[in-house]
Protein backbone atom coordinates (compact mmCIF):
# COMPACT_ATOMS: atom_id res chain seq x y z
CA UNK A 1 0.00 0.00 0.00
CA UNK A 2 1.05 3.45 -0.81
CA UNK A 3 -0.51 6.79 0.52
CA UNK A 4 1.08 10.20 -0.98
CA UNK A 5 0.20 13.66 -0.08
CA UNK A 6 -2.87 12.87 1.59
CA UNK A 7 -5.11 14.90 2.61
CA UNK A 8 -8.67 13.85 3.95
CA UNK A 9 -11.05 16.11 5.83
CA UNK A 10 -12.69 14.08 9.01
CA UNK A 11 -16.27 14.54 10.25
CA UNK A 12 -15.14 17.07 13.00
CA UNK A 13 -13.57 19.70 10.47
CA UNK A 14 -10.57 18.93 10.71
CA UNK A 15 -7.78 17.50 8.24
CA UNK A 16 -5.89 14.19 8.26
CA UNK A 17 -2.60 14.51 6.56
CA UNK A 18 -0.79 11.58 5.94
CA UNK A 19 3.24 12.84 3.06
CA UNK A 20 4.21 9.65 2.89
CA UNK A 21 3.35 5.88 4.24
CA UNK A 22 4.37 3.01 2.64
CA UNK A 23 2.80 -0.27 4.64
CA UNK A 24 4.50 -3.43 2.85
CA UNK A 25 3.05 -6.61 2.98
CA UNK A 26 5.33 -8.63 4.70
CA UNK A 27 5.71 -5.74 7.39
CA UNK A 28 2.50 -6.19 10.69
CA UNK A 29 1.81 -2.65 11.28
CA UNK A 30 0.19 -1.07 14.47
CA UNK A 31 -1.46 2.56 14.66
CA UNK A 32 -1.41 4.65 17.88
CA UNK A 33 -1.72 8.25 18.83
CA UNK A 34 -3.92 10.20 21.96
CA UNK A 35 -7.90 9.52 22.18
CA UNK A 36 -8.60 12.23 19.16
CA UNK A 37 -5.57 11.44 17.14
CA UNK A 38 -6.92 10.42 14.01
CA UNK A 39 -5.52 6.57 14.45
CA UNK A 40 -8.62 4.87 13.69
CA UNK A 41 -9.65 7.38 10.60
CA UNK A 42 -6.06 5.94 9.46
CA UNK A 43 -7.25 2.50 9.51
CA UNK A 44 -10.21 3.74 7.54
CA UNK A 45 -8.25 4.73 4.93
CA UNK A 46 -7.51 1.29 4.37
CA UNK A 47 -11.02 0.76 2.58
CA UNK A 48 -11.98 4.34 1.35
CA UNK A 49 -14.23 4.96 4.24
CA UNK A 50 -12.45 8.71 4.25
CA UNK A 51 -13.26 10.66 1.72
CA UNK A 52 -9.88 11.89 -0.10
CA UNK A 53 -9.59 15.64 -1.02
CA UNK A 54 -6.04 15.48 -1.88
CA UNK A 55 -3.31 12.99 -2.77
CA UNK A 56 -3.27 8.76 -3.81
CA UNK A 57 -3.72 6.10 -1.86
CA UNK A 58 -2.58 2.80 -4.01
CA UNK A 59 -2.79 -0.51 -3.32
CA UNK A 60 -5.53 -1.06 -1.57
CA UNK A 61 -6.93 -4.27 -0.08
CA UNK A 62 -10.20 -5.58 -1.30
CA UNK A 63 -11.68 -7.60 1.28
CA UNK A 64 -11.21 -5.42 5.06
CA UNK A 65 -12.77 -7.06 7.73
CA UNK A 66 -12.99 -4.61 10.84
CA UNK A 67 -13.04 -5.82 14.58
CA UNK A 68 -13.66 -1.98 16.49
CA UNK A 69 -15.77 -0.73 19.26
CA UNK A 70 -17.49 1.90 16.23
CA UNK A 71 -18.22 -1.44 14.48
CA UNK A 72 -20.04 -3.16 17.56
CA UNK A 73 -21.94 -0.02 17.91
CA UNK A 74 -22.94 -0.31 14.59
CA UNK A 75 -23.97 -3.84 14.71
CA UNK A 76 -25.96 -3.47 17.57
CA UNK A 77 -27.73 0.32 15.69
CA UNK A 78 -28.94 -2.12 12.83
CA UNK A 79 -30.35 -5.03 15.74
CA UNK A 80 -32.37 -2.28 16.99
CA UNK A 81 -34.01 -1.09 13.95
CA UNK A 82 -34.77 -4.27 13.27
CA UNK A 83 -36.38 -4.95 16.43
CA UNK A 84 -40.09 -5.68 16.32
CA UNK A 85 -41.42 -5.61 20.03
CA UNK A 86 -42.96 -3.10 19.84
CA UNK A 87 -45.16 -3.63 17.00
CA UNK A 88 -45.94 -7.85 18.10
CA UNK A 89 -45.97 -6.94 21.59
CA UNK A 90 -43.72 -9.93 22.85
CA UNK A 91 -39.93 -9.41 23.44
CA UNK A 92 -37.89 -9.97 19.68
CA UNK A 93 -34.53 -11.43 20.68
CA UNK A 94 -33.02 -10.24 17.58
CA UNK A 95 -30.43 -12.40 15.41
CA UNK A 96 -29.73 -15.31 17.24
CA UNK A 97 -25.66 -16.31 17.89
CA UNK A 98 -26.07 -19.63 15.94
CA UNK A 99 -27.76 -17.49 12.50
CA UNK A 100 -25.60 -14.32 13.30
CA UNK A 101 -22.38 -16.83 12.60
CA UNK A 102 -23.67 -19.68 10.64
CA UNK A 103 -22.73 -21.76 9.15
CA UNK A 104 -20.77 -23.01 12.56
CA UNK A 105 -18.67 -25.74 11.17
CA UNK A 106 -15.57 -23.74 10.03
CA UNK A 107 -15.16 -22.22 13.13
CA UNK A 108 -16.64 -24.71 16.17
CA UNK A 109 -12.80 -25.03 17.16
CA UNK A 110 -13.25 -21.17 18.09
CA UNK A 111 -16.51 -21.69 19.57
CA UNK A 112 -15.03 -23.48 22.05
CA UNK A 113 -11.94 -21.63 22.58
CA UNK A 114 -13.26 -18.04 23.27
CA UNK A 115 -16.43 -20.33 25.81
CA UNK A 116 -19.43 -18.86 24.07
CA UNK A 117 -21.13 -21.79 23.00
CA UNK A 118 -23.61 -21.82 25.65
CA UNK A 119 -24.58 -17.93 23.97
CA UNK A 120 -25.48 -19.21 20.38
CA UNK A 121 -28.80 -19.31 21.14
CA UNK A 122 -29.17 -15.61 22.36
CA UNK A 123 -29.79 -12.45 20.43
CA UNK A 124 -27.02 -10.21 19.54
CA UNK A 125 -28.44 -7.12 21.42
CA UNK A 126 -28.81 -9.65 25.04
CA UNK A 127 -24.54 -10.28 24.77
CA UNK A 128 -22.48 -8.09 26.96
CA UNK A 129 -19.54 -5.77 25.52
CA UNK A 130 -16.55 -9.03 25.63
CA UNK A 131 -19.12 -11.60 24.33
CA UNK A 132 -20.34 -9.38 21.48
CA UNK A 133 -16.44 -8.75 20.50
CA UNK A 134 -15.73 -12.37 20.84
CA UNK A 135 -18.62 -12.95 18.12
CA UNK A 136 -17.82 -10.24 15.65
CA UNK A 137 -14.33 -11.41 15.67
CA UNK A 138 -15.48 -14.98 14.60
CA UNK A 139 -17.66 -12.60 11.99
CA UNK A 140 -14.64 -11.31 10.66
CA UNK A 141 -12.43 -14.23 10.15
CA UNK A 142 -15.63 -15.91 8.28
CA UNK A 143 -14.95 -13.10 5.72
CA UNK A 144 -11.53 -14.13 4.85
CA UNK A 145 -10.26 -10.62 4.53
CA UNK A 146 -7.23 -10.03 2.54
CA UNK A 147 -6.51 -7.65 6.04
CA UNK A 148 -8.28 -7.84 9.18
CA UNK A 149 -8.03 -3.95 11.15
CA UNK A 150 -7.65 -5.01 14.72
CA UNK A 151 -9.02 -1.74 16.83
CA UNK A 152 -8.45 -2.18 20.28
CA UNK A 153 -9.33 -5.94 19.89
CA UNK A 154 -8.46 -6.36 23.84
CA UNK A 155 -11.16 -3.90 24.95
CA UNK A 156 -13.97 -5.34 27.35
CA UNK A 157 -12.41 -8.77 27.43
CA UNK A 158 -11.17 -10.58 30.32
CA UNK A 159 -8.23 -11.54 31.53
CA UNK A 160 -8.76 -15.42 30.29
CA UNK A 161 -10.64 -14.06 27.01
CA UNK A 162 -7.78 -11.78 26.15
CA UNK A 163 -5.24 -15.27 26.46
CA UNK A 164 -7.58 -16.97 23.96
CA UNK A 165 -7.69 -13.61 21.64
CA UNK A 166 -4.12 -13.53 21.69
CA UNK A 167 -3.81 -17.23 20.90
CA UNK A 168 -6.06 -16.97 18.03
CA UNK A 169 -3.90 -13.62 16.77
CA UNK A 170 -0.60 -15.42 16.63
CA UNK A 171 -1.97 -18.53 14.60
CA UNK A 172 -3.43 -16.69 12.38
CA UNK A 173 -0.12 -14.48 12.12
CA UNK A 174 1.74 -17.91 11.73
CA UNK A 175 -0.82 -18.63 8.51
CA UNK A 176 0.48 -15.27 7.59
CA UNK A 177 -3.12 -13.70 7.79
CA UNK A 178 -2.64 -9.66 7.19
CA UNK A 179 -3.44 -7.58 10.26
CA UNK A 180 -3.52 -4.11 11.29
CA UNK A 181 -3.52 -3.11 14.60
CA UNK A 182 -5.05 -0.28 15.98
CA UNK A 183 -3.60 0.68 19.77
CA UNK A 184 -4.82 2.44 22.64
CA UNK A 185 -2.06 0.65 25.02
CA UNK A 186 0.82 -0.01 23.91
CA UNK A 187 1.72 -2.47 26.22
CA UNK A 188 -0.96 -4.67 24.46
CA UNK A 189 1.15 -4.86 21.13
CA UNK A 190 1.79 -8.13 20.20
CA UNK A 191 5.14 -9.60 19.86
CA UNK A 192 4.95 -9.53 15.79
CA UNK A 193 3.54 -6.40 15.22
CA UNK A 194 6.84 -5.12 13.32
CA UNK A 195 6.53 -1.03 12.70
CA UNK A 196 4.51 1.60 14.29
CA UNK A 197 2.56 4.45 13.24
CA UNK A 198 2.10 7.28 15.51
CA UNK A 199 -0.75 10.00 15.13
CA UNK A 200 -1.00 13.32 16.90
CA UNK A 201 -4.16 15.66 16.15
CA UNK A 202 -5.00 13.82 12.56
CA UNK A 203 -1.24 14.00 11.42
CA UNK A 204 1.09 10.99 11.37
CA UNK A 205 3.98 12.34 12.71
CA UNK A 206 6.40 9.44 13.28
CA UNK A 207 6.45 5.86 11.53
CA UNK A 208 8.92 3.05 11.35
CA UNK A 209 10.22 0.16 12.95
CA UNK A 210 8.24 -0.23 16.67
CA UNK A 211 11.28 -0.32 19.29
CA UNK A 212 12.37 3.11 17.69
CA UNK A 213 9.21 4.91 17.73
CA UNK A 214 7.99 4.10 21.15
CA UNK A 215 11.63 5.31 22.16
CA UNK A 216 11.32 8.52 20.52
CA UNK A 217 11.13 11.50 22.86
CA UNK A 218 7.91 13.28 21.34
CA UNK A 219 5.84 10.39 21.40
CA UNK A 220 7.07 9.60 24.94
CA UNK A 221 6.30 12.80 25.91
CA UNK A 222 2.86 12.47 24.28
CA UNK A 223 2.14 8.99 26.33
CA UNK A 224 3.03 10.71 29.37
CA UNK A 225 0.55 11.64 32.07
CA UNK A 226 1.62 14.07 35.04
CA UNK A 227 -1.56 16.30 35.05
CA UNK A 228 -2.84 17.10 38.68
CA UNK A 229 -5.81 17.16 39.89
CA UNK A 230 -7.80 19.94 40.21
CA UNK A 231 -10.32 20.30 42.93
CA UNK A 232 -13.71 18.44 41.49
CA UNK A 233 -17.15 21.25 41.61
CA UNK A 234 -19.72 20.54 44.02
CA UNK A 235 -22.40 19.35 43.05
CA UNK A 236 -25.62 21.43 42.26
CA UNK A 237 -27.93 19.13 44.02
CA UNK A 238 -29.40 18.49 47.65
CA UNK A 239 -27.19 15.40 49.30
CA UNK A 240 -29.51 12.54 49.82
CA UNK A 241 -30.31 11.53 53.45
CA UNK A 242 -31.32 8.47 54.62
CA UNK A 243 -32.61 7.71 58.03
CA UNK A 244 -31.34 5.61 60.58
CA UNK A 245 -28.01 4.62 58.51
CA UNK A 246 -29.98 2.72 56.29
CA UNK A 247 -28.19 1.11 53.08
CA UNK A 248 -28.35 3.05 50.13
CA UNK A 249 -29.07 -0.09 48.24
CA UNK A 250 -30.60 -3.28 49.49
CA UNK A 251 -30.95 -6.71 47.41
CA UNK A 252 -32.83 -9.30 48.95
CA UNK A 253 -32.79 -13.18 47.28
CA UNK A 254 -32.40 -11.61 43.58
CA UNK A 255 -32.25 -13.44 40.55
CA UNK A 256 -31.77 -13.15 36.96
CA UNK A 257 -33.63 -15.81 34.21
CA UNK A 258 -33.13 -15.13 30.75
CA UNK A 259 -35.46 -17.83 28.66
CA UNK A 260 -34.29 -20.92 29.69
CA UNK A 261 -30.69 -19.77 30.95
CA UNK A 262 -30.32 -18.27 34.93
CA UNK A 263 -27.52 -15.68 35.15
CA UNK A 264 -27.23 -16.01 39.01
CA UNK A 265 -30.10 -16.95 42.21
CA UNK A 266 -30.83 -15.64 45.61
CA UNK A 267 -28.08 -12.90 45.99
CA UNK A 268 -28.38 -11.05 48.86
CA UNK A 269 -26.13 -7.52 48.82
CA UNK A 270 -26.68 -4.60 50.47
CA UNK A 271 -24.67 -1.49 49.50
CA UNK A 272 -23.86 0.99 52.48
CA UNK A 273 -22.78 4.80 51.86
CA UNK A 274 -18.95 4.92 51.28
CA UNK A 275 -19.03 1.48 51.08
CA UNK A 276 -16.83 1.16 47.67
CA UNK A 277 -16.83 -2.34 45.44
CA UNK A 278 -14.94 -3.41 42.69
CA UNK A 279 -16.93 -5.82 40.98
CA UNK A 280 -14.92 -8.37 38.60
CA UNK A 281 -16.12 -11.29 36.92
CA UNK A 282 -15.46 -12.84 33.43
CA UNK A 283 -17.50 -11.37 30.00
CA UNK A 284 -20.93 -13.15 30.14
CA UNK A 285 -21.58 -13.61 33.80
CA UNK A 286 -23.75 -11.31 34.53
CA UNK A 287 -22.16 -7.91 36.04
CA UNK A 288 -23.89 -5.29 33.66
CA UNK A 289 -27.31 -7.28 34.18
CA UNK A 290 -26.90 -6.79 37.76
CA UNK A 291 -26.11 -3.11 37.46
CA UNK A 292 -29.06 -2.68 35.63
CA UNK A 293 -31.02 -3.75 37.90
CA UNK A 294 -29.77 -1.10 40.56
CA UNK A 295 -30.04 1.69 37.39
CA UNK A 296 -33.93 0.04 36.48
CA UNK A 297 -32.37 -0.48 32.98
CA UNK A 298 -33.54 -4.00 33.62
CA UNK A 299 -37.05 -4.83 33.82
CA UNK A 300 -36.51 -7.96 36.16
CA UNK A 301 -35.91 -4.95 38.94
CA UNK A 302 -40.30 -5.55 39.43
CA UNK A 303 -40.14 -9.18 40.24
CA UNK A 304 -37.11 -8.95 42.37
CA UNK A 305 -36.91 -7.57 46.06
CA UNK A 306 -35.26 -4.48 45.78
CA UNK A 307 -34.39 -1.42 48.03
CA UNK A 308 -32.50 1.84 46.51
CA UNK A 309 -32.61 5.03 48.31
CA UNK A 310 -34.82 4.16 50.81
CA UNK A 311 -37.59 3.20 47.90
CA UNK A 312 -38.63 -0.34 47.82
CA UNK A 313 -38.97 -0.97 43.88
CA UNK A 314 -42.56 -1.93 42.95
CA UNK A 315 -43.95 0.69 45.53
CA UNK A 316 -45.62 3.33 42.70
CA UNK A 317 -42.71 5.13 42.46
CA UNK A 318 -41.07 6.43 39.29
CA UNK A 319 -37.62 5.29 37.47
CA UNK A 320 -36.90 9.27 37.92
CA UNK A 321 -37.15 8.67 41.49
CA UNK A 322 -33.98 6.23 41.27
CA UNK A 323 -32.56 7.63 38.32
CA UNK A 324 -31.62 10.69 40.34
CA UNK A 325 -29.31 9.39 42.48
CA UNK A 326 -26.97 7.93 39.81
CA UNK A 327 -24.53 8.46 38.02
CA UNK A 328 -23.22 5.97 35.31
CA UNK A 329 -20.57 5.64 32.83
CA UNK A 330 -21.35 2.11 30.59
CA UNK A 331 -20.81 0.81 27.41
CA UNK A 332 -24.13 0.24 26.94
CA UNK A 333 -25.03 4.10 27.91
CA UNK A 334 -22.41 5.12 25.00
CA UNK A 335 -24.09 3.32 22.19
CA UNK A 336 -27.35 4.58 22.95
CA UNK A 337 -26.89 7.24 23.72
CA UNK A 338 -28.15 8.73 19.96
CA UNK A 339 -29.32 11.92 20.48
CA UNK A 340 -28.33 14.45 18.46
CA UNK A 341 -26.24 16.71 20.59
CA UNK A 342 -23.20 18.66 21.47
CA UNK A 343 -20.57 17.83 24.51
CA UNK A 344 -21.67 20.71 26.79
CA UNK A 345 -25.25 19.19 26.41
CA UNK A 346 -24.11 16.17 27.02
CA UNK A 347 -22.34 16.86 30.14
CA UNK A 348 -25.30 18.94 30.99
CA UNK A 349 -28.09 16.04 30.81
CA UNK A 350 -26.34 14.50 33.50
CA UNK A 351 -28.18 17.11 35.61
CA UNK A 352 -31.16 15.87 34.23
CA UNK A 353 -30.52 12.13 33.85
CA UNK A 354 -32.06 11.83 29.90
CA UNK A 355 -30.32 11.22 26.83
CA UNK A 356 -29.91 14.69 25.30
CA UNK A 357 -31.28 17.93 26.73
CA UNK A 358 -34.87 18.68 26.53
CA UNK A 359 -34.75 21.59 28.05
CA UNK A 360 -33.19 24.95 28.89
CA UNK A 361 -29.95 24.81 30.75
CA UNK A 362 -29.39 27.56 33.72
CA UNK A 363 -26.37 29.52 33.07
CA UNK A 364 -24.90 27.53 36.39
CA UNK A 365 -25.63 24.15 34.82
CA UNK A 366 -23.73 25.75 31.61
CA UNK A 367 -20.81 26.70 33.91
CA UNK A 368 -20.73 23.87 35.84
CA UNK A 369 -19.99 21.21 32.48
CA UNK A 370 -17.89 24.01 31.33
CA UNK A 371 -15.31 23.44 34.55
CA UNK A 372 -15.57 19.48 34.52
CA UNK A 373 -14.52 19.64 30.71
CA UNK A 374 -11.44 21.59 31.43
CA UNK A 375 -11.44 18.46 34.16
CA UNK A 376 -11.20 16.24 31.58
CA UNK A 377 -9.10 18.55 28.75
CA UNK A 378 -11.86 18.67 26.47
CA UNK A 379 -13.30 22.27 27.28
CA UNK A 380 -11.94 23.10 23.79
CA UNK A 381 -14.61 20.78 21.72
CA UNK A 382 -18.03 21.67 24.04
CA UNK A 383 -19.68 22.68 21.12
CA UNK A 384 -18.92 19.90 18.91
CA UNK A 385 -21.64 17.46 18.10
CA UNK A 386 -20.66 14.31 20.56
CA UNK A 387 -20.46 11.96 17.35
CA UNK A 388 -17.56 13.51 15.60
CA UNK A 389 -15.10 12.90 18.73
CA UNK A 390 -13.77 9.63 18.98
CA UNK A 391 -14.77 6.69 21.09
CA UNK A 392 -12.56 7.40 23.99
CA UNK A 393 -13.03 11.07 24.10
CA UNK A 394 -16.83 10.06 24.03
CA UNK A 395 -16.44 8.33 27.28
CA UNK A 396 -14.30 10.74 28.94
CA UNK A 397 -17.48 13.48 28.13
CA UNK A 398 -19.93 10.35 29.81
CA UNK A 399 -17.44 9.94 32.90
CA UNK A 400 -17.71 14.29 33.33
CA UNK A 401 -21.92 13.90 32.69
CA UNK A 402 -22.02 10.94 35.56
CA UNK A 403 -19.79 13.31 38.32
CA UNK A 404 -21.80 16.40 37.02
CA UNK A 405 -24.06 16.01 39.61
CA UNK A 406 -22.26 14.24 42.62
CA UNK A 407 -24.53 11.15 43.06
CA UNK A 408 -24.95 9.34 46.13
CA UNK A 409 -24.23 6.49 43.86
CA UNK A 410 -21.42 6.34 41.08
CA UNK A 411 -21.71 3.23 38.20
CA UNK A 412 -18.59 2.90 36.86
CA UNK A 413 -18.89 -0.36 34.23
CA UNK A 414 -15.70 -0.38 32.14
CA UNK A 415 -15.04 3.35 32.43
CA UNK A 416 -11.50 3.38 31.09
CA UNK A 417 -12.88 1.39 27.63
CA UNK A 418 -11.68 3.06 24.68
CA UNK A 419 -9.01 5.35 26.98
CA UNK A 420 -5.32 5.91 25.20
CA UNK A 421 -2.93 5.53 28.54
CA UNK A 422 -3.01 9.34 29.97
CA UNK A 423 -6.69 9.36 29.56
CA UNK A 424 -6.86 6.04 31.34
CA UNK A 425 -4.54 7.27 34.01
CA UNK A 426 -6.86 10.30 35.10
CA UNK A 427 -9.80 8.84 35.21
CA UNK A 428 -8.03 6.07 37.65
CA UNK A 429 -6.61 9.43 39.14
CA UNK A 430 -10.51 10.73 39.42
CA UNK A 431 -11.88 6.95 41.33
CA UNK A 432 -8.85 6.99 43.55
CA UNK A 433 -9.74 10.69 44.52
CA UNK A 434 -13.30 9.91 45.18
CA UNK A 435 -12.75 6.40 46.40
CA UNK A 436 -10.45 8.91 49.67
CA UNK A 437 -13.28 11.18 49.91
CA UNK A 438 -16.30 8.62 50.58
CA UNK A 439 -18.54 11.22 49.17
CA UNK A 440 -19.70 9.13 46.42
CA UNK A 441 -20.21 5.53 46.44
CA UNK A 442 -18.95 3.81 43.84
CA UNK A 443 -18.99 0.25 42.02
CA UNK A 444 -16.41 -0.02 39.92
CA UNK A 445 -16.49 -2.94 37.15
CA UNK A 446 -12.95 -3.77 36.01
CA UNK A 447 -11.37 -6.78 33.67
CA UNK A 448 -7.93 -5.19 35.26
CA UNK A 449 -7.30 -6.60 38.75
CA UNK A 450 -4.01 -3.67 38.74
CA UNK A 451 -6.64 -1.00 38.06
CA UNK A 452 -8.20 -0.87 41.05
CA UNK A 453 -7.77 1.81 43.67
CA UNK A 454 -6.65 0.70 47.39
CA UNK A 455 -9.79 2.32 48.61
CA UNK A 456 -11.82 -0.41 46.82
CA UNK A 457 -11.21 -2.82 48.92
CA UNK A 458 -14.77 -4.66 48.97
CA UNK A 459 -15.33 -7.28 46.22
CA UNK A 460 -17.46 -9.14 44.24
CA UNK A 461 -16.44 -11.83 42.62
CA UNK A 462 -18.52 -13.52 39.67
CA UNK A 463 -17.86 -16.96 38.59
CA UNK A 464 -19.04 -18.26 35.74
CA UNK A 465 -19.87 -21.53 35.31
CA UNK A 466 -20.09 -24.37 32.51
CA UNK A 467 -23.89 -24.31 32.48
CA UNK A 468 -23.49 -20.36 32.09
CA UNK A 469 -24.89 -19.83 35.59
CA UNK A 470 -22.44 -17.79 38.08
CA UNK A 471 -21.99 -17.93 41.23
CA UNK A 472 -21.13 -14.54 43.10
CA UNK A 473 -18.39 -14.16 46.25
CA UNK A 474 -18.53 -11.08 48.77
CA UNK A 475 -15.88 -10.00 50.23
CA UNK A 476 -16.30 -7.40 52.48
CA UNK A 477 -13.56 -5.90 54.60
CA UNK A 478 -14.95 -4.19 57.68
């Protein structure tokens, strides 16, 4: 492949420039750069999906299979357009696991590697962030591209899916499959990735052989984080009392039956305030489905036993009622949350707890997402639309709408997905701050045991088992 002169203007105005790359084929390239770099628009280049004002790209590859947390989103867009519920009245699973893949034969081997048979019978949109990556990257290989664009492939996998991953990588680097890899970590860079391409505000800056451009000082210097902390804004809000020390959140007996599969039985949990929890547990188990019971994102929340916020669920009250007093960063939020919108709204709505703002903002409210963008260092783009940043910028603008308001409660699921390293190092900066202060309570789901702050020290502990039940550990230090 050859790209000359290029120059390509992206969805958020600006313009990727590319003099001079020359990717050969017996050379395994990886891309990386700063959330916002332009990395993954390079990739795109790969199959024309950047328009070209100026300059040749030659070349090409014919077949590109892409394996990227844009392309899940996208999956799941055209799953929900599809979706009749609402017109038969009875819940529409979607594209089953066993269709989505079919035929199975060519890749059963697989099936059993990455341990999702016991999901082929499930929808597409029911499959958490890790088993929905394990299943488009069975997709992809199906295609037999002449390159397969690897974008963060390790993203939202755990520790024993990202062994199998990797395994699966290096055969089909030994059957001299063509790969691109698209970093957020370097320190996930496989052992054959040969040369490395590094972007800095659309512009590829540096490229060559990988030992010499992660030593190089400027993209060192780039990777670095020593940013401080400034003081977080209070909150806008009333804090929420409970009487008699009651628990902010009470389960009692809970369970969770999808169909004919049960994700977990009779968990009893009660959350106290201050009371952090890192909650870990392998993809599939049933964290998120948990969570969303606590956020009412879940509908088995009415025929479950459930106390949040002094509210026993199923009382008359409204979702607003509970919605209030959280605040949540998911994967799940970020691809649905569709609304056509800039940042500064978006950090706003967190005030409001809706998807998009419906309403006129108080010049405080404006002010207030103004300071936790400069927070974050992306005060600069609050009045771009939220869709032309990229995916890790996105969920550094969801992590600022979920502290906008200082809930009693803080849902952290995967926060740091998507993050380039000093993005991913202050928002682990911002837990371990409030995780000191015991304003906020916090659950904290993490596939990266070394992630989590010291003063997270209760855990829950999901184990999945062959029948795809799990079985859930407390440990609580007092």
């Amino acid at each position: 492949m050859k790209f000359s002169n290029i120059k390509a203007r992206l969805h958020d105005g600006r313009l990727l420039r590319i003099n001079d790359w020359q990717p050969n084929t017996s050379e395994y390239w990886a891309i990386t750069g700063t959330n916002g770099s332009g990395k993954t628009a390079l990739s795109l280049l790969m199959a024309n999906k950047v328009i070209i004002n100026q300059g040749s790209a030659e070349g090409l590859p014919l077949r590109i299979a892409y394996l990227s947390l844009e392309a899940q989103a996208e999956y799941l867009e055209n799953e929900r357009k599809l979706d009749q519920s609402d017109f038969t009245n009875e819940f529409d699973p979607g594209t089953l696991i066993c269709d989505f893949l079919a035929p199975l034969d060519d890749i059963n081997n697989w099936i059993e590697r990455l341990r999702i048979r016991h999901i082929l019978k499930q929808g597409l949109r029911s499959l958490s962030t890790g088993e929905s990556r394990k299943v488009l990257l069975l997709k992809a290989l199906q295609e037999q591209p002449d390159l397969l664009v690897l974008d963060a492939p390790f993203e939202g996998l755990d520790a024993d899916s990202r062994i199998a991953f990797k395994e699966i990588l290096d055969l089909l680097y030994q059957k001299h499959q063509p790969m691109l890899w698209v970093a957020n970590r370097i320190d996930e860079l496989p052992e054959w990735t040969t040369h490395l391409a590094f972007m800095h505000d659309a512009e590829l800056i540096a490229q060559g052989l990988k030992e010499e451009i992660i030593d190089l000082p400027e993209v060192k210097g780039l990777l670095h984080f020593d940013q401080p902390l400034i003081d977080f804004p209070s909150g806008s809000k009333t804090p929420l009392k409970l009487a008699n020390n009651e628990s902010l959140v009470k389960l009692t007996d809970v369970s969770i039956h999808y169909g004919d599969r049960t994700l977990f039985k009779h968990l009893n949990w009660q959350i106290d305030a201050g009371q952090h929890w890192a909650i870990q547990g392998p993809n599939g188990c049933g964290k998120t489905s948990l969570l969303q019971l606590i956020t009412g994102d879940n509908p088995q929340c009415y025929r479950n036993d459930l106390k949040l916020f002094g509210i026993q669920r199923g009382s008359g009250e409204s979702i607003w009622d509970i919605k209030k007093h959280i605040g949540l960063v998911s994967s799940s939020l970020q691809w649905e949350y569709r609304a056509t919108t800039n940042v500064l709204s978006t950090v706003i709505s967190g005030l409001y707890d809706t998807i998009g703002l419906y309403q006129a903002s108080a010049d405080h409210d404006k002010q207030l997402a103004l300071t936790w963008l400069e927070v974050i260092g992306l005060r600069h783009k609050a009045n771009q639309s939220l869709h032309t940043l990229s995916y890790g910028e996105q969920r550094l603008v969801l992590v600022a709408r979920a502290l906008i308001k200082q809930p009693p409660l803080l849902i952290l699921d995967e926060p740091c997905q998507g993050l380039d390293t000093p993005s991913r190092l202050l928002v682990l900066a911002f837990i371990n701050k409030l995780a000191q202060q015991h304003k906020i309570t916090l659950l904290y789901v993490t596939h990266h045991a070394d992630e989590i702050p010291e003063n997270i020290n209760n855990k829950m502990l999901f184990e999945l088992q062959a029948s795809g039940q799990s079985t859930i550990k407390l440990s609580v230090k007092t």
